[in-house]
C-alpha atoms as a PDB file:
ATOM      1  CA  UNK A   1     117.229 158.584  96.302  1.00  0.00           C
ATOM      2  CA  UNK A   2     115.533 155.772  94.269  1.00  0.00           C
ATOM      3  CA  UNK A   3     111.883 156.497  96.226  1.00  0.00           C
ATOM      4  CA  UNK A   4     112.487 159.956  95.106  1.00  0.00           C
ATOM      5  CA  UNK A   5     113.468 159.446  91.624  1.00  0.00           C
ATOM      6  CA  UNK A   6     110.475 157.239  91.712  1.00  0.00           C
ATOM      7  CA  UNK A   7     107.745 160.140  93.084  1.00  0.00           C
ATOM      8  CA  UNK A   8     109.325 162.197  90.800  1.00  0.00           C
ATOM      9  CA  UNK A   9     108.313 160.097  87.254  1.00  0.00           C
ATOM     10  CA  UNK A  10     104.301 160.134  88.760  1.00  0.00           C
ATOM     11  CA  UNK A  11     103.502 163.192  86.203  1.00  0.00           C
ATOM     12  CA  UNK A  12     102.646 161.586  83.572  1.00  0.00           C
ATOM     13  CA  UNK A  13      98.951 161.459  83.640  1.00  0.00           C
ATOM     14  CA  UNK A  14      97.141 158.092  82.954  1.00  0.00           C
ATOM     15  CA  UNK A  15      99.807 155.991  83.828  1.00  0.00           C
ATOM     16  CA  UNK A  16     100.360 154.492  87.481  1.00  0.00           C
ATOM     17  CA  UNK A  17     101.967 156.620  90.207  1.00  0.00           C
ATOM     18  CA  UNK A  18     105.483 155.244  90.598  1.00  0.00           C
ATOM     19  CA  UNK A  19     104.658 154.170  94.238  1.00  0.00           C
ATOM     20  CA  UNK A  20     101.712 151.637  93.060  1.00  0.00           C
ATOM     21  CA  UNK A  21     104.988 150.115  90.306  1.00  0.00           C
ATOM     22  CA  UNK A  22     107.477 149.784  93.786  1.00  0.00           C
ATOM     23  CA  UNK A  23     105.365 148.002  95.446  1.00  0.00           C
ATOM     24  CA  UNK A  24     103.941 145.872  92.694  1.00  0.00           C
ATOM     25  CA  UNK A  25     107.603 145.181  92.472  1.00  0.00           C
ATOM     26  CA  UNK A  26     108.042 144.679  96.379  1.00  0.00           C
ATOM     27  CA  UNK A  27     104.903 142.141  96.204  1.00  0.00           C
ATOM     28  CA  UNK A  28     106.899 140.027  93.231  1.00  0.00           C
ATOM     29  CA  UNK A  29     110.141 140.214  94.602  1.00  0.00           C
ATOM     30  CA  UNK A  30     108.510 138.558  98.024  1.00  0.00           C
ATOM     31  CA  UNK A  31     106.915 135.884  96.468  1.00  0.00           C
ATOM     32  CA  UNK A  32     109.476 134.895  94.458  1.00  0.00           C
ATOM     33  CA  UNK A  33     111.551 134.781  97.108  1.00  0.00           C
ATOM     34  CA  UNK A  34     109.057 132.959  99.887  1.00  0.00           C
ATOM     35  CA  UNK A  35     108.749 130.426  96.755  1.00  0.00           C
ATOM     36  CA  UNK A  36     112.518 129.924  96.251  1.00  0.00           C
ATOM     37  CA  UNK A  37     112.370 129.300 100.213  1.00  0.00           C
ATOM     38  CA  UNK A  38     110.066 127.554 100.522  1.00  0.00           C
ATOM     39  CA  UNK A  39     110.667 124.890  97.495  1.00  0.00           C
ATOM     40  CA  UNK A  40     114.819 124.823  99.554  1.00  0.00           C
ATOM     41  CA  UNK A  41     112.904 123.372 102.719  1.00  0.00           C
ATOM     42  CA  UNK A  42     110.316 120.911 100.807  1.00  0.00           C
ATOM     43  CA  UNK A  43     113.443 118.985  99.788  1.00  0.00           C
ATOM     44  CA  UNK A  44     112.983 115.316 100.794  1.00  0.00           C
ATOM     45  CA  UNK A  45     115.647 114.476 103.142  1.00  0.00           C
ATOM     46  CA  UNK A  46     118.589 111.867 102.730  1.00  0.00           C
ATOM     47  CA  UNK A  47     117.206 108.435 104.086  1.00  0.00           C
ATOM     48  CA  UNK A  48     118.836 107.810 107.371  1.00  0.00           C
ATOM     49  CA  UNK A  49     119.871 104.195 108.338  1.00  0.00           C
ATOM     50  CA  UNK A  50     117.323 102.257 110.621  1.00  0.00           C
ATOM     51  CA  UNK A  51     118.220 102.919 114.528  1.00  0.00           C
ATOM     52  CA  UNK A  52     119.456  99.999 115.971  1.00  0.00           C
ATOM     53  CA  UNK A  53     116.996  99.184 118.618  1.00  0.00           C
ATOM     54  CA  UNK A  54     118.226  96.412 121.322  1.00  0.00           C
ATOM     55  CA  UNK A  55     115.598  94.519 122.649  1.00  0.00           C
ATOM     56  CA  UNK A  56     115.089  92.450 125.720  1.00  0.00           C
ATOM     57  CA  UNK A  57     114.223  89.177 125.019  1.00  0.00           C
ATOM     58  CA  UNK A  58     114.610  85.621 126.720  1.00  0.00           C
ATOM     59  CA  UNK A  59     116.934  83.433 125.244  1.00  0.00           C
ATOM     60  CA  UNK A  60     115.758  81.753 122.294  1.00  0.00           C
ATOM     61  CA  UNK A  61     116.554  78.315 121.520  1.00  0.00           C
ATOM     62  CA  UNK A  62     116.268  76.861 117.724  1.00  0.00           C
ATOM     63  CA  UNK A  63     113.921  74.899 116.834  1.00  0.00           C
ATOM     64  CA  UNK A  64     114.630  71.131 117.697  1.00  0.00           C
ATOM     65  CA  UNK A  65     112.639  67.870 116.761  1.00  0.00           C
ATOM     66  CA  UNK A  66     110.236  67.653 120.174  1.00  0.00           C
ATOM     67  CA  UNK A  67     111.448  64.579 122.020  1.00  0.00           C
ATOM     68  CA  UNK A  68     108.649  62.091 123.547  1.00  0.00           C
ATOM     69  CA  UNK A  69     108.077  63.459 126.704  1.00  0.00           C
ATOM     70  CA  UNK A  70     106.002  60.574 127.894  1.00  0.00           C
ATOM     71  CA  UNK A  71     109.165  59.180 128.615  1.00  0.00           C
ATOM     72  CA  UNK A  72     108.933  60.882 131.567  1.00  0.00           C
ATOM     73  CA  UNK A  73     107.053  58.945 134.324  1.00  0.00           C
ATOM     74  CA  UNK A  74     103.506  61.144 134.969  1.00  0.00           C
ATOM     75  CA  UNK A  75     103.018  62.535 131.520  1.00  0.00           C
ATOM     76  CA  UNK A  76     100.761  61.014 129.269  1.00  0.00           C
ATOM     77  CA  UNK A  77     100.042  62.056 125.817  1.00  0.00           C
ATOM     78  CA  UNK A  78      97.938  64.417 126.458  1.00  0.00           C
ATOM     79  CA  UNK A  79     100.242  66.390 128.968  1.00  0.00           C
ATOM     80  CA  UNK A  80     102.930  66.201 126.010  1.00  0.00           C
ATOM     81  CA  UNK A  81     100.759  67.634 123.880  1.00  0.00           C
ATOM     82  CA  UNK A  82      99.418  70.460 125.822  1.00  0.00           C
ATOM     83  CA  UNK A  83     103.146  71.279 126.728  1.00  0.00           C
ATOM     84  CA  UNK A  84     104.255  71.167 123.670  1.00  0.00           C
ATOM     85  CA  UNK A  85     101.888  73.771 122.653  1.00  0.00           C
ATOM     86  CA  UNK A  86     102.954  75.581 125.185  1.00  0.00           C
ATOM     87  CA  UNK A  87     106.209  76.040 123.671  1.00  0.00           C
ATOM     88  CA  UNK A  88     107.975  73.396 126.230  1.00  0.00           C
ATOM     89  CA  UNK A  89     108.891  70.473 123.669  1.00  0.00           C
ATOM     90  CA  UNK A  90     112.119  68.743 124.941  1.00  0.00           C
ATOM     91  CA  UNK A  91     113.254  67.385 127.962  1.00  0.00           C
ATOM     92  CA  UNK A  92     115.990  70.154 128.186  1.00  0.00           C
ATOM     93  CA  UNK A  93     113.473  72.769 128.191  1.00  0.00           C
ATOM     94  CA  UNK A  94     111.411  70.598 130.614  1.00  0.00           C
ATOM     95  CA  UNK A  95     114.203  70.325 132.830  1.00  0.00           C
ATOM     96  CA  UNK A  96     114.535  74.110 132.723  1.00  0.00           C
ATOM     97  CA  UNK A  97     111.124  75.098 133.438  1.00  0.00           C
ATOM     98  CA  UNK A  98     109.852  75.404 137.272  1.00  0.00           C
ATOM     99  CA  UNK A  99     107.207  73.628 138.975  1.00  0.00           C
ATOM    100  CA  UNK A 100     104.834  76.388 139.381  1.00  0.00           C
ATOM    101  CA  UNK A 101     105.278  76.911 135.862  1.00  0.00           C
ATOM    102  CA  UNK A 102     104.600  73.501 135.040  1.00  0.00           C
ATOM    103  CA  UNK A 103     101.353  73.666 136.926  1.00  0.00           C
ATOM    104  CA  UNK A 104      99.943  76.751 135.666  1.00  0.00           C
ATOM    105  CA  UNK A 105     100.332  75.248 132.580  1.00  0.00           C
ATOM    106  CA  UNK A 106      98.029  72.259 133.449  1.00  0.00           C
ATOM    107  CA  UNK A 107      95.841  74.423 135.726  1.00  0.00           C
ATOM    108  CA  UNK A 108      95.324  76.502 132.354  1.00  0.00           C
ATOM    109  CA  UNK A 109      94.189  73.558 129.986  1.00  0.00           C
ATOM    110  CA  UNK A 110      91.952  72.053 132.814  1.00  0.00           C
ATOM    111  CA  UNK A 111      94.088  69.114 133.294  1.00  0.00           C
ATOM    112  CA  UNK A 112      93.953  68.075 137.322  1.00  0.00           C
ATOM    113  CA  UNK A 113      95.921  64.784 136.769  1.00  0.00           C
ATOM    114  CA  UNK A 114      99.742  64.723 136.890  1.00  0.00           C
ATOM    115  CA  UNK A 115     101.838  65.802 139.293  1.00  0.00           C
ATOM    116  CA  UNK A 116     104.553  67.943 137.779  1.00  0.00           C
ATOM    117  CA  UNK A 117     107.427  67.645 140.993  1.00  0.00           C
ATOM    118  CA  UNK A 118     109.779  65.373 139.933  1.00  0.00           C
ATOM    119  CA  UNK A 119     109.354  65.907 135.858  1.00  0.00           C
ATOM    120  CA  UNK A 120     112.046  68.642 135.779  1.00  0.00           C
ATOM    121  CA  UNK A 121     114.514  66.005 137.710  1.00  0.00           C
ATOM    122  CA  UNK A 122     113.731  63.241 135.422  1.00  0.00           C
ATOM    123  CA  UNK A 123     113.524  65.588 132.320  1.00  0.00           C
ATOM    124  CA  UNK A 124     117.365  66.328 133.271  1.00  0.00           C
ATOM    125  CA  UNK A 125     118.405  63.548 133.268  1.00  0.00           C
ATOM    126  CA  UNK A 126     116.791  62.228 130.378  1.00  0.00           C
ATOM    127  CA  UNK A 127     118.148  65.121 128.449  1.00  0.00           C
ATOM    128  CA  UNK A 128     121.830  64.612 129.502  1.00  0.00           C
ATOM    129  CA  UNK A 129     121.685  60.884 128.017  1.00  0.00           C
ATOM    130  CA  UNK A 130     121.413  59.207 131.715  1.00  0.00           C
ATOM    131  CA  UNK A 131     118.511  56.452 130.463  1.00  0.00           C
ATOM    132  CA  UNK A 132     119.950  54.181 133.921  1.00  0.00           C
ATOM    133  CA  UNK A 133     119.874  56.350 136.091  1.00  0.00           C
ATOM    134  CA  UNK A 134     115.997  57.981 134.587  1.00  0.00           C
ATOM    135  CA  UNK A 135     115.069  54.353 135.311  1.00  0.00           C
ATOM    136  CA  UNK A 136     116.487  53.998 138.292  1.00  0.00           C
ATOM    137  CA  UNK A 137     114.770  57.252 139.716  1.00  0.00           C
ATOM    138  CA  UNK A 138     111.107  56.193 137.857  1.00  0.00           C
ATOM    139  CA  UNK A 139     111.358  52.716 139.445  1.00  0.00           C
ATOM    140  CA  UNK A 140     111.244  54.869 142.992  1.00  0.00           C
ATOM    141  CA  UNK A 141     108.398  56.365 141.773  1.00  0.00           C
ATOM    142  CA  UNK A 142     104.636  56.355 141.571  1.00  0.00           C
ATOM    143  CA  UNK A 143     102.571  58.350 138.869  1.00  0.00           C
ATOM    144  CA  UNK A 144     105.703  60.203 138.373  1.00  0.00           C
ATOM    145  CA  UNK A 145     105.956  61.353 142.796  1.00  0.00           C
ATOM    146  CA  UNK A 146     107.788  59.870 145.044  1.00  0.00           C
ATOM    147  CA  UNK A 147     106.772  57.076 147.180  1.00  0.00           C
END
């Protein structure tokens, strides 16, 4: 009925045929409304709270004064040093690291001296306060090995 009502108002000569004014109208009324639409989903969205992420990690110690590992017999000052920068500087972490690791360590800063097998023992008991019995063990040793 409106498309008719519409054809029917064309007569008028110079003016636009009704048609050309719907779908000037059509045209508007779709922009407007992809603009309206579109502006809705542009909308910046509520900030979301960081995700939680869990993370496997090795246990982490905090930081403690680095005790003199050349208490230990077999490691110099230059052994502390290099295991010290490698992250190892108390006699409880000593005591916790493994003799492979120990000597990887050495192999890695070029150091062929030292023999790292009985550090960890000593390093234990060093750690746990036992000074006697540390002495006890270095006096059966040699260059930090057993006799």
């Amino acid at each position: 009925m409106l498309f008719q009502t519409l054809l029917a108002q064309t007569s008028d000569k110079g003016a636009l045929p009704m048609w050309v004014w719907f779908l000037i109208i059509l045209v508007l009324v779709i922009l407007i409304a992809r603009a309206i639409f579109s502006s809705a989903n542009e909308e910046t969205p509520a900030p979301q709270a960081p995700k939680e992420v869990e993370v496997e990690t090795e246990e982490v110690i905090a930081p403690q004064d680095p005790d003199d590992l050349t208490k230990i017999e077999g490691i110099g000052p230059k052994t502390s040093s290099i295991f010290q920068a490698a992250g190892i500087a108390t006699f409880a972490q000593l005591a916790g690291t493994d003799v492979e690791k120990l000597q990887a360590i050495l192999d890695e800063a070029g150091l062929r001296l030292g023999n790292p097998s009985t550090w960890a023992e000593q390093a234990q008991l060093a750690a746990s306060g036992e000074w006697d019995a540390l002495e006890k063990l270095q006096d059966e040793l040699q260059g930090g090995k057993r006799a």
